[in-house]
C-alpha atoms as a PDB file:
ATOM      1  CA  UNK A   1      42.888  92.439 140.345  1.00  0.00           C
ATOM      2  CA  UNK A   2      44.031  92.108 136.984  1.00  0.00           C
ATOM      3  CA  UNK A   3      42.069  94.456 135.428  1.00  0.00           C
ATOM      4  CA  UNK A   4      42.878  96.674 138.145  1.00  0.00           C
ATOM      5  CA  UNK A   5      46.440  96.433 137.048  1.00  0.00           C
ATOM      6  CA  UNK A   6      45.741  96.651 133.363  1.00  0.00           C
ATOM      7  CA  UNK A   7      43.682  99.514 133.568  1.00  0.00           C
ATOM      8  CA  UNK A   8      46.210 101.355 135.639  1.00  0.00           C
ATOM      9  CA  UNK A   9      49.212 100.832 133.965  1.00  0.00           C
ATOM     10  CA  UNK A  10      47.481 101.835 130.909  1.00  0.00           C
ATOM     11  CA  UNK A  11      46.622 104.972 132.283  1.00  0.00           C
ATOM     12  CA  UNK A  12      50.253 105.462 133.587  1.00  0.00           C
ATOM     13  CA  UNK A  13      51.171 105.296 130.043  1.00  0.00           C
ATOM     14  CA  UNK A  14      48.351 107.438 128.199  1.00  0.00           C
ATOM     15  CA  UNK A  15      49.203 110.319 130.700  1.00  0.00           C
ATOM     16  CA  UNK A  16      52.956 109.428 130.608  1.00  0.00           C
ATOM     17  CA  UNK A  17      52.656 110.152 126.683  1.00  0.00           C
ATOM     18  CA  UNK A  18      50.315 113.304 127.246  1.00  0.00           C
ATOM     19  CA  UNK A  19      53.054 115.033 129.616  1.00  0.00           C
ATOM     20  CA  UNK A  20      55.851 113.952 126.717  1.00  0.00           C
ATOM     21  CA  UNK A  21      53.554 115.243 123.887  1.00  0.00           C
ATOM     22  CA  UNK A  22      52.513 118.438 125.781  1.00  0.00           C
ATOM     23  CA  UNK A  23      56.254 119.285 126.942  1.00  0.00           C
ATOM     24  CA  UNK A  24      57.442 118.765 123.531  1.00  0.00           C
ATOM     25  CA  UNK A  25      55.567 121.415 122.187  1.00  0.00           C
ATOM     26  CA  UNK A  26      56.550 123.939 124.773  1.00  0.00           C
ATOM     27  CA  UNK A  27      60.450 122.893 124.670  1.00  0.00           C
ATOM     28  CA  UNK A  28      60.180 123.719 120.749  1.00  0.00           C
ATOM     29  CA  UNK A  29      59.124 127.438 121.257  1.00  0.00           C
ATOM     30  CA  UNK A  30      61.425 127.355 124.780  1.00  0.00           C
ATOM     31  CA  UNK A  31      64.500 130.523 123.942  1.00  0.00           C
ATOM     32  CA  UNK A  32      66.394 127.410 125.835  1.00  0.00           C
ATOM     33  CA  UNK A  33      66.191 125.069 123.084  1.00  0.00           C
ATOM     34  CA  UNK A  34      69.642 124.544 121.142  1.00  0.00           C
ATOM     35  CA  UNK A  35      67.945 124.140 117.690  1.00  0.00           C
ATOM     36  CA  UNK A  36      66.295 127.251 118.268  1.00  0.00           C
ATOM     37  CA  UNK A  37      69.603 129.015 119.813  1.00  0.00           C
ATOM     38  CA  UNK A  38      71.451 128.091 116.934  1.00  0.00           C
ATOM     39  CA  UNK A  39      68.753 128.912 114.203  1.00  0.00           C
ATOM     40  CA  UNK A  40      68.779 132.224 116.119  1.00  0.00           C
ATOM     41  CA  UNK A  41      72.662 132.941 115.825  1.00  0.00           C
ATOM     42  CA  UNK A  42      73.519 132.231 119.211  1.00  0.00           C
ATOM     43  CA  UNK A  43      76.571 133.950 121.043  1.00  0.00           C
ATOM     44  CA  UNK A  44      78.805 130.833 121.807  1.00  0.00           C
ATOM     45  CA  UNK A  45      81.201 133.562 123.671  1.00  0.00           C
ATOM     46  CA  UNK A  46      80.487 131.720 126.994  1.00  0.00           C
ATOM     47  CA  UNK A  47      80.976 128.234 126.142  1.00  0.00           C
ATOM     48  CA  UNK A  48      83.724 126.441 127.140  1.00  0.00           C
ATOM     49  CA  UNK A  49      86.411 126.443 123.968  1.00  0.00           C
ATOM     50  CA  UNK A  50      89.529 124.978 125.904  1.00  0.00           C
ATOM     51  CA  UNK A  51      89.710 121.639 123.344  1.00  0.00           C
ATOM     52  CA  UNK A  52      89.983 124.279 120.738  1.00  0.00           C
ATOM     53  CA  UNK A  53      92.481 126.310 122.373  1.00  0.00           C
ATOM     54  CA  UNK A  54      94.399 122.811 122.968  1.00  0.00           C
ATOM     55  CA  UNK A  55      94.294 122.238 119.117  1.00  0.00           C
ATOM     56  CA  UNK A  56      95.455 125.524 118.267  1.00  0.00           C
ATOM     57  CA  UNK A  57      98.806 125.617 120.612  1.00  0.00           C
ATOM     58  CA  UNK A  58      99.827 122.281 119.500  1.00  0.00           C
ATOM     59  CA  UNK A  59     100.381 123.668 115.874  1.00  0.00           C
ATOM     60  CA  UNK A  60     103.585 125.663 115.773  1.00  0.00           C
ATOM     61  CA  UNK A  61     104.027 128.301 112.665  1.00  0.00           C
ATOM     62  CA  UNK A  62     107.233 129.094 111.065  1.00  0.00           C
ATOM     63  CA  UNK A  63     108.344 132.258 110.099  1.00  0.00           C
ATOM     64  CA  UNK A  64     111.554 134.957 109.330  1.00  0.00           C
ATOM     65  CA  UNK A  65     111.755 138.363 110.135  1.00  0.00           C
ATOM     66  CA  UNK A  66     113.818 141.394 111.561  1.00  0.00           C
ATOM     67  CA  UNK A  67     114.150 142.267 115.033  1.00  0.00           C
ATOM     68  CA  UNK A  68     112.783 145.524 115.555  1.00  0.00           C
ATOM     69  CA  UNK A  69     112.875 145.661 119.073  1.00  0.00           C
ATOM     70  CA  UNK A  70     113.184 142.768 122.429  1.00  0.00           C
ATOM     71  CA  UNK A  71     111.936 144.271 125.993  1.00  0.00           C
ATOM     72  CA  UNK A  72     110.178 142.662 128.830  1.00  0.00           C
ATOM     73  CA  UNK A  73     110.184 139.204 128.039  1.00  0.00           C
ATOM     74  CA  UNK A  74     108.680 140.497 123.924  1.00  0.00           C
ATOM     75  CA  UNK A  75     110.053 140.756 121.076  1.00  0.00           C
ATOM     76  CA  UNK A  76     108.626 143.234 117.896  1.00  0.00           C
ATOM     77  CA  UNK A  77     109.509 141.224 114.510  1.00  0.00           C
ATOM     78  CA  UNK A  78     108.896 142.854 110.476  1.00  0.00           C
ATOM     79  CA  UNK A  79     108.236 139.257 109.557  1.00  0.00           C
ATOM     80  CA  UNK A  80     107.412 137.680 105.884  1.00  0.00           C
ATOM     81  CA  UNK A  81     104.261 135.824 105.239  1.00  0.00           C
ATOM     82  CA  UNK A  82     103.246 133.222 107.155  1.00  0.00           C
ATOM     83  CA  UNK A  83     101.601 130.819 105.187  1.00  0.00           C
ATOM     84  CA  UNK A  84      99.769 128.076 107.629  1.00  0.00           C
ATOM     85  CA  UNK A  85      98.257 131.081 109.644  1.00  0.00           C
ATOM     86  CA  UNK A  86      97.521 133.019 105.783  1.00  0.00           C
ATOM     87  CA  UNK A  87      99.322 136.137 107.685  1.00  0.00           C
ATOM     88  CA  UNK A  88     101.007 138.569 104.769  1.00  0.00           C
ATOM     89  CA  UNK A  89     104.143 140.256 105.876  1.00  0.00           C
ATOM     90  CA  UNK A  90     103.750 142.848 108.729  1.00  0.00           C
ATOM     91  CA  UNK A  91     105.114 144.362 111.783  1.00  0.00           C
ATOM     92  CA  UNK A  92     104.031 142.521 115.029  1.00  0.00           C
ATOM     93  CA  UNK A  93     104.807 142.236 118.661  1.00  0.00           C
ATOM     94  CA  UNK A  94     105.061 138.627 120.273  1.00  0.00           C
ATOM     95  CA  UNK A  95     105.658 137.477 124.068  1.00  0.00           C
ATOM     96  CA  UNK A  96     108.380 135.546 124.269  1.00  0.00           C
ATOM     97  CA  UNK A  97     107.779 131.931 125.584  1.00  0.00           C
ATOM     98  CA  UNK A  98     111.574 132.341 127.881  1.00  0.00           C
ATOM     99  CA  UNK A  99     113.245 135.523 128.040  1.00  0.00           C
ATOM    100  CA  UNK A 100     116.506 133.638 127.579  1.00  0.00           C
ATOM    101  CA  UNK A 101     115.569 132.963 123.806  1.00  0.00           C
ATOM    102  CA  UNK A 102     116.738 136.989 123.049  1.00  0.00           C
ATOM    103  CA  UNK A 103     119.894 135.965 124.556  1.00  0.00           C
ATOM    104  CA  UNK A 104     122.387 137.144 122.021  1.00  0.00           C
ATOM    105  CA  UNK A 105     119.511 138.334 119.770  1.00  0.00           C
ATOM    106  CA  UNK A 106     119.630 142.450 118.929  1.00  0.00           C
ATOM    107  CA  UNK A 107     117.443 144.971 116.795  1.00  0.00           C
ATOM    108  CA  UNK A 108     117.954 144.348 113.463  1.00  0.00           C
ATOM    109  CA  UNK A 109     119.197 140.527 113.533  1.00  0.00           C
ATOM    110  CA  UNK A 110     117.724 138.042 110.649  1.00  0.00           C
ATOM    111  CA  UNK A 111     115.673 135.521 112.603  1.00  0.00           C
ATOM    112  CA  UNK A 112     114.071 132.210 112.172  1.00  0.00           C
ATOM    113  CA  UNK A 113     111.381 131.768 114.181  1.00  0.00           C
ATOM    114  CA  UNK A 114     108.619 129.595 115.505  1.00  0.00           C
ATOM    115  CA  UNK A 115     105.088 130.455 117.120  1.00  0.00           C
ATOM    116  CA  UNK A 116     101.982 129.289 119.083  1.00  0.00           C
ATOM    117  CA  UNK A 117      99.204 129.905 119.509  1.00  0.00           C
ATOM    118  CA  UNK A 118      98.388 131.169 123.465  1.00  0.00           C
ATOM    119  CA  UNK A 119      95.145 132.163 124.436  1.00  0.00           C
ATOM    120  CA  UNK A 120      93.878 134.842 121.197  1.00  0.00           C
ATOM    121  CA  UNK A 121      97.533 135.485 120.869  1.00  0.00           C
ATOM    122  CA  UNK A 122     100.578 134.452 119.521  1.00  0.00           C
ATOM    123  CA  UNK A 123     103.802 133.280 121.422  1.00  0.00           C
ATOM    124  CA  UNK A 124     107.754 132.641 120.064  1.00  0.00           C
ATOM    125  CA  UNK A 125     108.678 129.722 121.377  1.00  0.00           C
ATOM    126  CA  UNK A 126     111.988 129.321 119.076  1.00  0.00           C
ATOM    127  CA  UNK A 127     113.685 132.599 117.991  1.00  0.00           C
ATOM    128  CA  UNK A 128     117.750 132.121 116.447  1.00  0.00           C
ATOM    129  CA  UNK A 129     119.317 134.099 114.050  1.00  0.00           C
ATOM    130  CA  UNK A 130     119.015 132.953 110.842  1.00  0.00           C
ATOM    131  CA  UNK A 131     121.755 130.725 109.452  1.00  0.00           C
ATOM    132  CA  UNK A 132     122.496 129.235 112.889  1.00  0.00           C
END
């Protein structure tokens, strides 16, 4: 009975290590393998990037620039630079995070302002004249 035992369990594990062995070389070559997905430039545009979206709205980016124009909840600045997002000075169009934060605000108004990131665009979330 023993050697029944012993002779089976060592087959159990030569066959267990054949099916490892043999897979192994198959999951190398497999398109499904992520060393050979990333060695291949794969397209991560379906993965899941909310923990990077996270990180990128909780920085907010400072910035001053003319009111061009404010309608439907956006505003349209001719901002400066904005260093921590290494943007030069240019001409842009923003959603507002609260309408109410054009209250008072009109084309051609000096503004401070603060951004976040929202999605693959940008958001005011502060917007006062400058000075105030």
């Amino acid at each position: 009975m023993k050697t029944h035992t012993f002779v089976s369990i060592t087959a159990v594990a030569a066959l267990s290590g054949i099916v490892l062995m043999f897979s192994a070389q198959h999951a190398d070559a497999s398109p499904r393998n992520p060393i050979m997905l990333a060695d291949a430039g794969m397209n991560m545009g379906g993965m899941d990037m909310q923990g990077i979206n996270k990180q990128a709205a909780s920085v907010t980016h400072h910035g001053t620039g003319t009111v061009k124009k404010i309608a439907a909840g956006m505003v349209t600045l001719a901002h400066g630079p904005i260093a921590s997002l290494q943007w030069p000075a240019m001409t842009m169009s923003f959603k507002l995070k609260d309408a109410a934060l054009a209250k008072g605000i009109k084309a051609g108004d000096v503004v401070d302002f603060e951004l976040v990131q929202s999605g693959k665009d940008y958001m005011v979330t502060r917007l006062q004249t400058s000075g105030k």
